[in-house]
N, C-alpha and C. Protein backbone atom coordinates (compact mmCIF):
# COMPACT_ATOMS: atom_id res chain seq x y z
N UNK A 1 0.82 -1.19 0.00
CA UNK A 1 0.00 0.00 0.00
C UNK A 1 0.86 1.26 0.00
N UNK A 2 1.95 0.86 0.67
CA UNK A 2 2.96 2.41 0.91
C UNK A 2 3.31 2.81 -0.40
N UNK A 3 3.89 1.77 -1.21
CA UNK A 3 4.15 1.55 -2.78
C UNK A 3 3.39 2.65 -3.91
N UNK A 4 1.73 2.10 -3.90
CA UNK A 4 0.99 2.82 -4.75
C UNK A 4 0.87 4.60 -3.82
N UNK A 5 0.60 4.61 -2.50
CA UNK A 5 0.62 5.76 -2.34
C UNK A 5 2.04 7.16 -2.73
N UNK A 6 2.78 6.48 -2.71
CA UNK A 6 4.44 6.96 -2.95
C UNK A 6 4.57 7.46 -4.04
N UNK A 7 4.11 6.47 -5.04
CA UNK A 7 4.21 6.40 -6.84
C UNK A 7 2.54 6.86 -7.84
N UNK A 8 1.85 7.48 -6.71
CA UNK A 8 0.51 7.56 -7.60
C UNK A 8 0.81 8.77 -8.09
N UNK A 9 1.40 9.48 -8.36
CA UNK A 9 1.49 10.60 -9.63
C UNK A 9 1.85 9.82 -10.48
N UNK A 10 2.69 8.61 -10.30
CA UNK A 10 3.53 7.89 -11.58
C UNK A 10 2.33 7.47 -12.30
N UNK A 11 1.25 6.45 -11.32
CA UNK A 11 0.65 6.01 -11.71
C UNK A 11 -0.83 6.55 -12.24
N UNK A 12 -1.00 7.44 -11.81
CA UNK A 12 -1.95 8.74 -12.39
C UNK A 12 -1.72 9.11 -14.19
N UNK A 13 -0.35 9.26 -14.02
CA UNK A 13 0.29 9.85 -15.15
C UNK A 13 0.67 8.95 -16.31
N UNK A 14 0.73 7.68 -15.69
CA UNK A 14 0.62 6.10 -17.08
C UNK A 14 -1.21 6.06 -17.61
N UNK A 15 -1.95 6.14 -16.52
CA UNK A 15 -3.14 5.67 -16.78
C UNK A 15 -3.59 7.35 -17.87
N UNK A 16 -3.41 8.45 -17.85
CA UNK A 16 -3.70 9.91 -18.74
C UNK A 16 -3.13 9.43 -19.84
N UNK A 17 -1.78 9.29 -20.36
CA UNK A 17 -1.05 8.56 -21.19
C UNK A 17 -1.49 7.86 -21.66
N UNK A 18 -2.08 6.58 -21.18
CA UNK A 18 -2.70 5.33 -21.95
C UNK A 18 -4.05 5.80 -22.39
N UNK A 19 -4.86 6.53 -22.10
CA UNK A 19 -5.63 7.74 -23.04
C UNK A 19 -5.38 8.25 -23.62
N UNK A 20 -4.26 9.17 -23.54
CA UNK A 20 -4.26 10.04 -24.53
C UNK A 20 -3.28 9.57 -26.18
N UNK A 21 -2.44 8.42 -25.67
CA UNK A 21 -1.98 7.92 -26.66
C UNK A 21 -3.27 7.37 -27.38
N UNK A 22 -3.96 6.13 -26.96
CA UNK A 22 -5.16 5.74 -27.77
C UNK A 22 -5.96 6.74 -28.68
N UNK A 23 -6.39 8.21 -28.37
CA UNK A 23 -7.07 9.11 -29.15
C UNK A 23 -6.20 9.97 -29.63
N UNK A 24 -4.58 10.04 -29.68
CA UNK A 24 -3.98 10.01 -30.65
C UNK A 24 -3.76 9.49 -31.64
N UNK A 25 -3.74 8.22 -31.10
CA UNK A 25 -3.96 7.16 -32.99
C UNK A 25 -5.63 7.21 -33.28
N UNK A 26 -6.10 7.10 -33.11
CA UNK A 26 -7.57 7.50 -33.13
C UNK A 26 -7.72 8.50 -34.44
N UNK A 27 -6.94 9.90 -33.91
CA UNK A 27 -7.66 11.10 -34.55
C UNK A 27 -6.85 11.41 -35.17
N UNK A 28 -4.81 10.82 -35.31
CA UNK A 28 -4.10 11.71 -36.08
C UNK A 28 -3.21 10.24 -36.19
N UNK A 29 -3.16 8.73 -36.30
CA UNK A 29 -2.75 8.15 -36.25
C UNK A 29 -2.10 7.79 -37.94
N UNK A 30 -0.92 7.37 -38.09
CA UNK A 30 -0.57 6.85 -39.22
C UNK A 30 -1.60 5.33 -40.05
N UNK A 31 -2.20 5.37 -40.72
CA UNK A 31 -2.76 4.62 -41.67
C UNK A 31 -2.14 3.76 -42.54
N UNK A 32 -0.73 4.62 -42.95
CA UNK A 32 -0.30 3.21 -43.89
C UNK A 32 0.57 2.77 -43.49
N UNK A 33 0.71 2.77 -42.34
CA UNK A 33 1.58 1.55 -41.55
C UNK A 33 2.95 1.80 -41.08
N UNK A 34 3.55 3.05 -41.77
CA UNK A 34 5.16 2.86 -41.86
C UNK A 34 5.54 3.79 -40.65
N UNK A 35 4.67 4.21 -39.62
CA UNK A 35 4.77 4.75 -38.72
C UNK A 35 4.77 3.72 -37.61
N UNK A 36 5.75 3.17 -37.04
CA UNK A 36 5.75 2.38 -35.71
C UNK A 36 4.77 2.41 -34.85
N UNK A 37 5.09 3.46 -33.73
CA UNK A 37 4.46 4.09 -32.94
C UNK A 37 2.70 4.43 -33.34
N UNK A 38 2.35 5.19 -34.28
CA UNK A 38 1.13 5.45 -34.32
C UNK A 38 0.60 4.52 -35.64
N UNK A 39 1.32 3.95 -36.20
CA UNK A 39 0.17 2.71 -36.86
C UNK A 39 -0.41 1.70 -36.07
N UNK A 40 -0.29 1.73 -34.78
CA UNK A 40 -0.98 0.42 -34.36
C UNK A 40 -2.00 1.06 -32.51
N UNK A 41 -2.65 0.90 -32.70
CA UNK A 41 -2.80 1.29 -31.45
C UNK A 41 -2.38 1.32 -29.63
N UNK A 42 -1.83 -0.31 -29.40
CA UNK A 42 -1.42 -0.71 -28.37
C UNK A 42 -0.49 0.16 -28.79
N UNK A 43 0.36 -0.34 -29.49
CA UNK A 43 2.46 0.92 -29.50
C UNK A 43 1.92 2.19 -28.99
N UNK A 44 1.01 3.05 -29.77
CA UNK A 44 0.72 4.39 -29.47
C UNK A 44 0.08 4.81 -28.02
N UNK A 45 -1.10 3.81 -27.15
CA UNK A 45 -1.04 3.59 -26.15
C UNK A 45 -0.31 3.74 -25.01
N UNK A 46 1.03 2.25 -25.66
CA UNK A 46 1.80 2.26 -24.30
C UNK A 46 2.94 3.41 -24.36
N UNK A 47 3.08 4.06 -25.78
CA UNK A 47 3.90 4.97 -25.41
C UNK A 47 3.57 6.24 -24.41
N UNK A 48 2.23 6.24 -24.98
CA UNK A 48 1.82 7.76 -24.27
C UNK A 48 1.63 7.20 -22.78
N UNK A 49 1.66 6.12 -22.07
CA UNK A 49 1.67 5.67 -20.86
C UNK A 49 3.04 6.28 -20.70
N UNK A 50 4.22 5.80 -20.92
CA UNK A 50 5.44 5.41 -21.10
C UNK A 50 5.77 7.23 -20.72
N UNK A 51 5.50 8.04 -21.67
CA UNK A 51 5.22 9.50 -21.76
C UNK A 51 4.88 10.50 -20.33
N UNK A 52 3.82 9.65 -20.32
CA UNK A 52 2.66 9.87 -18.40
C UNK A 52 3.29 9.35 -17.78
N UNK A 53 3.75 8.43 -17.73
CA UNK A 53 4.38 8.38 -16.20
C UNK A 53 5.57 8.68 -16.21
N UNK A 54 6.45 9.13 -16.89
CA UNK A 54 7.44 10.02 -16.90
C UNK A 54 7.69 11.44 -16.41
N UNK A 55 6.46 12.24 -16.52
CA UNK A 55 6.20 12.92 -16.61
C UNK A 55 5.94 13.51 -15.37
N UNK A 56 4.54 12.95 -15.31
CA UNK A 56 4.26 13.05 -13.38
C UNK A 56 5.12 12.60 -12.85
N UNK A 57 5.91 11.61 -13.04
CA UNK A 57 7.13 11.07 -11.94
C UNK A 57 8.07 12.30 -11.82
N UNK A 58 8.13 13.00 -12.60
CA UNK A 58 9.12 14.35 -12.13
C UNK A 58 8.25 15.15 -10.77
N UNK A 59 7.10 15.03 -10.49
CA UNK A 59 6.87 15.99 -9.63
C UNK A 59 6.44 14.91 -8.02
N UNK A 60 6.95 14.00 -8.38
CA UNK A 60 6.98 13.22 -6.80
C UNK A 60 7.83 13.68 -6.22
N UNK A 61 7.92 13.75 -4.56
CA UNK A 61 8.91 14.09 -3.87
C UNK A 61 9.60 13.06 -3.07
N UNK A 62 10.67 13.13 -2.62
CA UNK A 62 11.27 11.74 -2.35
C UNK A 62 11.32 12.64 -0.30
N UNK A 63 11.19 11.84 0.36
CA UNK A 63 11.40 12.04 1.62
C UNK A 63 12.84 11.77 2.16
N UNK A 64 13.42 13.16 2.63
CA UNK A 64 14.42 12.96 2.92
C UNK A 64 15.03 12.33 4.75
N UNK A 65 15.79 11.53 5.06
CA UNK A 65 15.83 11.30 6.49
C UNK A 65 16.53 11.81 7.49
């Protein structure tokens, strides 16, 4: 439990990501394929996860002792 409370910006910020990648390929996604990332949906997905939790993980604070 200490885990998810510690890391929930991380995890806040994968789950926005894994949205917002999906309605990126959605609405502006590559079609004929030769785009890695946005020809397929899962890739475009887990990147924008990948993206989010990167992201928010910059604004966690680490407790110092």
């Amino acid at each position: 439990m200490i885990f998810f409370r510690k890391y929930r910006l991380t995890f806040i910020g994968i789950f926005i990501g894994l949205i917002v990648g999906y309605v990126y390929w959605h609405e502006a996604g590559c079609t004929s394929g030769t785009c890695y990332i946005t020809s397929n949906p899962l890739h475009s997905s887990l990147y924008g996860g990948l993206m989010g939790g990167l992201l928010l993980n910059l604004f966690t604070k680490e407790k110092s002792k």
